[in-house]
PDB file of N, CA and C in Angstrom:
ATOM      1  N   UNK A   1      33.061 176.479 -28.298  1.00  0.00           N
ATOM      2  CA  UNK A   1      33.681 175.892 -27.132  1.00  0.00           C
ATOM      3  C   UNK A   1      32.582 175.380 -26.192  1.00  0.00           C
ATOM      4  N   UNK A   2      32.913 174.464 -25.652  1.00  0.00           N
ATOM      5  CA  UNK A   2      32.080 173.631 -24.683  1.00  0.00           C
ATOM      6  C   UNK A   2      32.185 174.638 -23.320  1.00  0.00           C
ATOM      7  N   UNK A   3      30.895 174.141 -22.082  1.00  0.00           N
ATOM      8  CA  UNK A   3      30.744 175.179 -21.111  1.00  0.00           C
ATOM      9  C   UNK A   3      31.699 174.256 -20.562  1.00  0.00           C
ATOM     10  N   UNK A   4      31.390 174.154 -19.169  1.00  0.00           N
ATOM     11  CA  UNK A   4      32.027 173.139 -17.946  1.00  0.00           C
ATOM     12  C   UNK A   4      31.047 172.109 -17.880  1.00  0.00           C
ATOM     13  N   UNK A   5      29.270 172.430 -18.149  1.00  0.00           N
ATOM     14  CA  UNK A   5      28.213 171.842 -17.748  1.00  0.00           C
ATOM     15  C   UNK A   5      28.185 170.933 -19.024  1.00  0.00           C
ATOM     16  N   UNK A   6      28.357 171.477 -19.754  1.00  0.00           N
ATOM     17  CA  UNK A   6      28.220 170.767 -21.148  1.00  0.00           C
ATOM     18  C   UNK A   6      29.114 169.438 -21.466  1.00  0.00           C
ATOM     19  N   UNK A   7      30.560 169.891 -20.852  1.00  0.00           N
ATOM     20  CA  UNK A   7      31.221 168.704 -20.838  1.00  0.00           C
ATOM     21  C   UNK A   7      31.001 167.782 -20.436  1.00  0.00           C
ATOM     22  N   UNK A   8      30.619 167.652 -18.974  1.00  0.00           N
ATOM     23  CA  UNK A   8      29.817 167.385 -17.479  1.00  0.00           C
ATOM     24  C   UNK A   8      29.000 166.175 -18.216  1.00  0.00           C
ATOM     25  N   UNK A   9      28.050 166.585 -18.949  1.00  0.00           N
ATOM     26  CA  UNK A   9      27.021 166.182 -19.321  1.00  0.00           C
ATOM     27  C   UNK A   9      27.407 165.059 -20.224  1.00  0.00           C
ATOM     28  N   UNK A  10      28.299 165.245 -21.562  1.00  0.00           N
ATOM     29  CA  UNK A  10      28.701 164.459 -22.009  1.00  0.00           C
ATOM     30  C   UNK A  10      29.364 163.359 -21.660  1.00  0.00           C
ATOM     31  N   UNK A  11      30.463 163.546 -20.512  1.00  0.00           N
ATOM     32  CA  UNK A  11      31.112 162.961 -19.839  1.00  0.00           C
ATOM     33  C   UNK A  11      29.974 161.654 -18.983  1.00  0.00           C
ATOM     34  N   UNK A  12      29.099 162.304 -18.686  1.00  0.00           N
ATOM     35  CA  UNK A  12      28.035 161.460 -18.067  1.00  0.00           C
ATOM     36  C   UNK A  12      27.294 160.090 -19.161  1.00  0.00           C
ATOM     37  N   UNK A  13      26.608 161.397 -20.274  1.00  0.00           N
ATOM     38  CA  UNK A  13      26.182 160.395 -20.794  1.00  0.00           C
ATOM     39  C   UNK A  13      26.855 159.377 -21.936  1.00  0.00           C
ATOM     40  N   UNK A  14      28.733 159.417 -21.677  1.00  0.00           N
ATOM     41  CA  UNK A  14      29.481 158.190 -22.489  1.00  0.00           C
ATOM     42  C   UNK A  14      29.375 157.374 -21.379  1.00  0.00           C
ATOM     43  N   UNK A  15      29.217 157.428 -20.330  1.00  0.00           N
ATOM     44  CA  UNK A  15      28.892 156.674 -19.090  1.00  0.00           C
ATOM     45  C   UNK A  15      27.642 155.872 -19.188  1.00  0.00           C
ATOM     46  N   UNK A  16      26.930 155.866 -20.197  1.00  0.00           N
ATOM     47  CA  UNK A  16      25.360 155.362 -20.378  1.00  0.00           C
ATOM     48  C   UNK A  16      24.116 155.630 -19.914  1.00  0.00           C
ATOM     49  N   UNK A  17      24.416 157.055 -18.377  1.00  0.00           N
ATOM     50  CA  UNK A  17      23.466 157.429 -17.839  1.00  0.00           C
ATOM     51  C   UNK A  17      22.447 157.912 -19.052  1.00  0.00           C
ATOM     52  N   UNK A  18      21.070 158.006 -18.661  1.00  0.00           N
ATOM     53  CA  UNK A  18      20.299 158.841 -19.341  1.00  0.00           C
ATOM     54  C   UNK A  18      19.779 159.666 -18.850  1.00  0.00           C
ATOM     55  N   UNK A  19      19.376 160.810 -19.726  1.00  0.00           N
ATOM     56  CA  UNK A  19      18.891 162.564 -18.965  1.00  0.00           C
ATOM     57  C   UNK A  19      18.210 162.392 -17.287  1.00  0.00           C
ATOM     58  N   UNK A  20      17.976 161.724 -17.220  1.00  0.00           N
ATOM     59  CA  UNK A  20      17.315 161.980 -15.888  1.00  0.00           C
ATOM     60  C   UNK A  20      18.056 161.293 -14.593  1.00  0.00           C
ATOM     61  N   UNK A  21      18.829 160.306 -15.126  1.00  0.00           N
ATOM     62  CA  UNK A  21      20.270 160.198 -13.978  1.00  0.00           C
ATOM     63  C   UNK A  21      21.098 160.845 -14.053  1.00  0.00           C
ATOM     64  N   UNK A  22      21.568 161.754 -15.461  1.00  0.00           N
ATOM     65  CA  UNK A  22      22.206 162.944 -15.301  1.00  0.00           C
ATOM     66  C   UNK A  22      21.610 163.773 -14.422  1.00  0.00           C
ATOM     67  N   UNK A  23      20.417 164.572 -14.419  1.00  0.00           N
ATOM     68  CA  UNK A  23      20.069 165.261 -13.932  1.00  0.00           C
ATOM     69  C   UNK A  23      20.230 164.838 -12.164  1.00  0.00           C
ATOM     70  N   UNK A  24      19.504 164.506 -11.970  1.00  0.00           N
ATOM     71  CA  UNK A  24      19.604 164.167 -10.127  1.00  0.00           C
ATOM     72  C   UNK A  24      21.297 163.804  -9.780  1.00  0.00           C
ATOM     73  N   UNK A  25      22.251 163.532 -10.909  1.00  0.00           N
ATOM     74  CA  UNK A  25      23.663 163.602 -10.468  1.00  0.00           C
ATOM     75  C   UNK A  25      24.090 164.825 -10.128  1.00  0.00           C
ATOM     76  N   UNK A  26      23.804 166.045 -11.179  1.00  0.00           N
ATOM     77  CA  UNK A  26      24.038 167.252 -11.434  1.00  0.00           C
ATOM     78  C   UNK A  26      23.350 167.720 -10.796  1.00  0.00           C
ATOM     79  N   UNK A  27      21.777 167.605 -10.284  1.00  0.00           N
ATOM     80  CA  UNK A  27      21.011 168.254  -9.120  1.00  0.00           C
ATOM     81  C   UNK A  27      20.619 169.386 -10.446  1.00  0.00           C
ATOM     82  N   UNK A  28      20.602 169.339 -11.441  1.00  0.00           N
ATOM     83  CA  UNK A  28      19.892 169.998 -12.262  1.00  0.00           C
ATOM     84  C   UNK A  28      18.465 169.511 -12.935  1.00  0.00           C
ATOM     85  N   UNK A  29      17.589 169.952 -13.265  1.00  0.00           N
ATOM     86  CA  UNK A  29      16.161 169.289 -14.040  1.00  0.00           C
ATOM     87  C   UNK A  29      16.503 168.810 -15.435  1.00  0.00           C
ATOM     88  N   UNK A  30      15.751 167.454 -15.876  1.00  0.00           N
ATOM     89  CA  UNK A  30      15.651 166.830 -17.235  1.00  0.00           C
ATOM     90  C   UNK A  30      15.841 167.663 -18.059  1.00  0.00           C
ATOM     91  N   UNK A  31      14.773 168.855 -18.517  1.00  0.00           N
ATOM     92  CA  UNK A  31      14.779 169.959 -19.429  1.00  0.00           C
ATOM     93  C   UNK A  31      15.844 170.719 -19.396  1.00  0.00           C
ATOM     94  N   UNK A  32      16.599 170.732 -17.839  1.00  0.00           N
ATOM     95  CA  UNK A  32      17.746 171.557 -18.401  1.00  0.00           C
ATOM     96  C   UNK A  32      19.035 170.378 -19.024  1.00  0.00           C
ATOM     97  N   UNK A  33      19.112 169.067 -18.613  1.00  0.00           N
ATOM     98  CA  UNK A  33      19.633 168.393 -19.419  1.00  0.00           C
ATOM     99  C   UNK A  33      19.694 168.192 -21.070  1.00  0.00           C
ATOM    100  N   UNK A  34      18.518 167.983 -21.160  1.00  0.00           N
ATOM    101  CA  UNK A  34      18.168 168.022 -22.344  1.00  0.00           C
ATOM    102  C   UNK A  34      18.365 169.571 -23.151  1.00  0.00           C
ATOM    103  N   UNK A  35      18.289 170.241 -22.890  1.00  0.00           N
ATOM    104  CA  UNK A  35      19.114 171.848 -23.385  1.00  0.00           C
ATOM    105  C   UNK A  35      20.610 171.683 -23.164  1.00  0.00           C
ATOM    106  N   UNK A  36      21.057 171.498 -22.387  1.00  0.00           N
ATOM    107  CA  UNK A  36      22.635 171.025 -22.708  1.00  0.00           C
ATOM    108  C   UNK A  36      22.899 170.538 -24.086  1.00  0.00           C
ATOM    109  N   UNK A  37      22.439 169.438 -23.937  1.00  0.00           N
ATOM    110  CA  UNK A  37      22.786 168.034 -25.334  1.00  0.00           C
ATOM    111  C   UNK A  37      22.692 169.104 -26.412  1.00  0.00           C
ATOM    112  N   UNK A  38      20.818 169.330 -26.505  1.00  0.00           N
ATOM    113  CA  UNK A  38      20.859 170.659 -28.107  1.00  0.00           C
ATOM    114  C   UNK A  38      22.090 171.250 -27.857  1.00  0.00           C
ATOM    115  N   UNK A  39      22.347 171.925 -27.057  1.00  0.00           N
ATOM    116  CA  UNK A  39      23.515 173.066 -27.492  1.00  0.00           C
ATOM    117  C   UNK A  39      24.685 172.242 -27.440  1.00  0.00           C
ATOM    118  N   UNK A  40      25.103 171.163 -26.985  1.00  0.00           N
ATOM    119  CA  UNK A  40      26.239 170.496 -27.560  1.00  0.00           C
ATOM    120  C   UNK A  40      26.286 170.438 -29.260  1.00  0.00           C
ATOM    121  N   UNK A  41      24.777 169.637 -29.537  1.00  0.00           N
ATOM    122  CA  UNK A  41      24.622 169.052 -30.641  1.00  0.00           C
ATOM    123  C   UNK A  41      24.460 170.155 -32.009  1.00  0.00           C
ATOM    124  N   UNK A  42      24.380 170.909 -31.467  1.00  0.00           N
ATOM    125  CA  UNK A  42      24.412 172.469 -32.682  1.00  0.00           C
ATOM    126  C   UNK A  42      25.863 173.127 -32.449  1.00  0.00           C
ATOM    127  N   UNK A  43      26.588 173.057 -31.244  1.00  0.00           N
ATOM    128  CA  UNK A  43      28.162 173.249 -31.296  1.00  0.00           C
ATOM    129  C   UNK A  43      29.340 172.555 -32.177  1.00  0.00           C
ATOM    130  N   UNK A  44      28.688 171.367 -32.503  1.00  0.00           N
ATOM    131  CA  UNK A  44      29.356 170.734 -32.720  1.00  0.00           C
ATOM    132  C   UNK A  44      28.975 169.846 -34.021  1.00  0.00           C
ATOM    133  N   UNK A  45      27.701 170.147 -34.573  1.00  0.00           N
ATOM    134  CA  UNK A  45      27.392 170.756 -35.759  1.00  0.00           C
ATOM    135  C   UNK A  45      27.858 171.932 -36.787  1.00  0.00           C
ATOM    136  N   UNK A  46      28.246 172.713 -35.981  1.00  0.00           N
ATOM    137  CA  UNK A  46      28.745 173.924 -36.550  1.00  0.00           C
ATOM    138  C   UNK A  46      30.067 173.763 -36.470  1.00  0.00           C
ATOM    139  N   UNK A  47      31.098 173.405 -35.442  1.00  0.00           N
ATOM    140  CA  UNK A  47      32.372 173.042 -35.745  1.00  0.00           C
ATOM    141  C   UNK A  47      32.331 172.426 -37.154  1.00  0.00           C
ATOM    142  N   UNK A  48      32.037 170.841 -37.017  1.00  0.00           N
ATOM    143  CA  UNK A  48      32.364 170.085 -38.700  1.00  0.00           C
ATOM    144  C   UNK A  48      32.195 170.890 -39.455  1.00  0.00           C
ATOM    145  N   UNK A  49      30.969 172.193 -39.315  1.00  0.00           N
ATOM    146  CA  UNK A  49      31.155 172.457 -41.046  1.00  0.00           C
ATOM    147  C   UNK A  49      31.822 173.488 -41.199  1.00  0.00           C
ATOM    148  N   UNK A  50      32.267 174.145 -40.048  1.00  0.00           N
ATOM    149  CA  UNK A  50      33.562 175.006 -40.475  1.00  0.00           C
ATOM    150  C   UNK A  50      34.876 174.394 -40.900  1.00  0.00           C
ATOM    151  N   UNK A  51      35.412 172.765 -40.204  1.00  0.00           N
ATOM    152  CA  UNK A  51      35.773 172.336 -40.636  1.00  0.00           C
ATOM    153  C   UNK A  51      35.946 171.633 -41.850  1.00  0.00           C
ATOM    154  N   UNK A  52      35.067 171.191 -42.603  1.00  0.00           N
ATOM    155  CA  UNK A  52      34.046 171.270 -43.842  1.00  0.00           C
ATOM    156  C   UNK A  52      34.490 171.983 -44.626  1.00  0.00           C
ATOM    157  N   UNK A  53      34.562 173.242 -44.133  1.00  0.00           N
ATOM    158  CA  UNK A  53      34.550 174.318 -45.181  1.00  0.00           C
ATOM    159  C   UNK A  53      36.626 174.775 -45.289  1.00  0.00           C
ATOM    160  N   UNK A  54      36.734 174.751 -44.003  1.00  0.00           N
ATOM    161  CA  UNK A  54      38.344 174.727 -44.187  1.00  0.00           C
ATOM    162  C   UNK A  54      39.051 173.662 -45.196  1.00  0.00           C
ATOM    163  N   UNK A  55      38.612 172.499 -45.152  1.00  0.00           N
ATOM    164  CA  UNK A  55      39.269 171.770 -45.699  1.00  0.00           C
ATOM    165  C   UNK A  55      38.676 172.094 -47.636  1.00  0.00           C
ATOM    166  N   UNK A  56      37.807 172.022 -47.102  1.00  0.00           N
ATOM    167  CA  UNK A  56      37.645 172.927 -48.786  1.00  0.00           C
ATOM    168  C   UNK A  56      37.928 173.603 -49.553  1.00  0.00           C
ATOM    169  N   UNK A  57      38.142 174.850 -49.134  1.00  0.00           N
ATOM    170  CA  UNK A  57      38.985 175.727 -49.453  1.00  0.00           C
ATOM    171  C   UNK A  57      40.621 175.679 -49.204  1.00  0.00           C
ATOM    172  N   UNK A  58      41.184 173.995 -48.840  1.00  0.00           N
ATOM    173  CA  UNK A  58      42.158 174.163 -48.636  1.00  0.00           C
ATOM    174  C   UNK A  58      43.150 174.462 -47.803  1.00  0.00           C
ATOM    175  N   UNK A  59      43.033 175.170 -46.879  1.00  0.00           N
ATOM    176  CA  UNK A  59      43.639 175.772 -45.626  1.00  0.00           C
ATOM    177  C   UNK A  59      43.713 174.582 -45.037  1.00  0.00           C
ATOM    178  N   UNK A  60      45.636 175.198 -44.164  1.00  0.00           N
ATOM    179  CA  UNK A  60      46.041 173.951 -43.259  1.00  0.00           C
ATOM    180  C   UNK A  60      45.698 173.986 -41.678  1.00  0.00           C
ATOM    181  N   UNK A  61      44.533 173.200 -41.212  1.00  0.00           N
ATOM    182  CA  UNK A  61      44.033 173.395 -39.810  1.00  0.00           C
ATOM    183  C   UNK A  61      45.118 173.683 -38.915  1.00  0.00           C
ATOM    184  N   UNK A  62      45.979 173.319 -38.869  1.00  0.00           N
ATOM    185  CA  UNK A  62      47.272 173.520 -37.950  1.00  0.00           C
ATOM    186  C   UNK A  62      47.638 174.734 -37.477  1.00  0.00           C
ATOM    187  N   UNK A  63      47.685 175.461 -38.497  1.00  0.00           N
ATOM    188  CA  UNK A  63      47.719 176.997 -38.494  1.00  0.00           C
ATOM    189  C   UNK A  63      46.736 177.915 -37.775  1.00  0.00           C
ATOM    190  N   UNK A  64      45.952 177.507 -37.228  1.00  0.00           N
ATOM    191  CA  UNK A  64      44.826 177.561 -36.528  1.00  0.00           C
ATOM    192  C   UNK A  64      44.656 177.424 -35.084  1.00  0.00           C
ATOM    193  N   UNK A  65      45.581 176.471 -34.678  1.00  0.00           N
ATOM    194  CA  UNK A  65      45.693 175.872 -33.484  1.00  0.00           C
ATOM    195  C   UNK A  65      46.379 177.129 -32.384  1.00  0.00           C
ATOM    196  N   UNK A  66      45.527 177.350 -31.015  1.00  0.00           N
ATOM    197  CA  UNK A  66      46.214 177.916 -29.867  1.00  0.00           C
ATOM    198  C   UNK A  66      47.777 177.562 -30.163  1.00  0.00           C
ATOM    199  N   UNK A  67      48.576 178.844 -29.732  1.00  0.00           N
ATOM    200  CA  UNK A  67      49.650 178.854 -29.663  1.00  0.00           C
ATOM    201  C   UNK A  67      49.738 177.901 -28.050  1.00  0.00           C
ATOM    202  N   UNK A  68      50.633 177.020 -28.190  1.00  0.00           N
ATOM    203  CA  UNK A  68      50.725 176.222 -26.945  1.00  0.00           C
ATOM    204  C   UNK A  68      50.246 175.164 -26.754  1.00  0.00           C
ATOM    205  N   UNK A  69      49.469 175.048 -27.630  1.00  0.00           N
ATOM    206  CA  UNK A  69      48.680 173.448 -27.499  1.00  0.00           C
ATOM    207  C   UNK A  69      48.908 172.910 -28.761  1.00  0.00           C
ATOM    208  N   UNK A  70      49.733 173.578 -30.105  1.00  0.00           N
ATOM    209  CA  UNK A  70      49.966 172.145 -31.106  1.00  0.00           C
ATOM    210  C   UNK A  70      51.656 171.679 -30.552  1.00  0.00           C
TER     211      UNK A  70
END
């Protein structure tokens, strides 16, 4: 799951900003921008391949889903 900051961040940079207009938006430092993204980018790395692996073995993602949100 994504933080709040993490979203934040993404949200920014589909906006075209880059790390360092993120940062002075967020009032946070480059480096901590740039640690966001990694941990997006390994979150969400690891989602697909669980997904990856669900669909592999078959299983119906649906079944999976928060009660309340399918």
């Amino acid at each position: 799951m994504l933080t709040e900051k993490e979203i934040e961040v993404l949200n920014l940079r589909k906006k075209g900003l880059k790390q360092i207009e993120i940062a002075k938006r967020l009032k946070i430092s480059q480096p901590a921008v740039s640690s966001f993204e990694n941990s997006i980018s390994r979150k969400i790395r690891s989602s697909i391949e669980i997904l990856e692996l669900v669909k592999k073995l078959g299983l119906d993602v649906s079944k999976f889903k928060k009660r309340g949100l399918s």
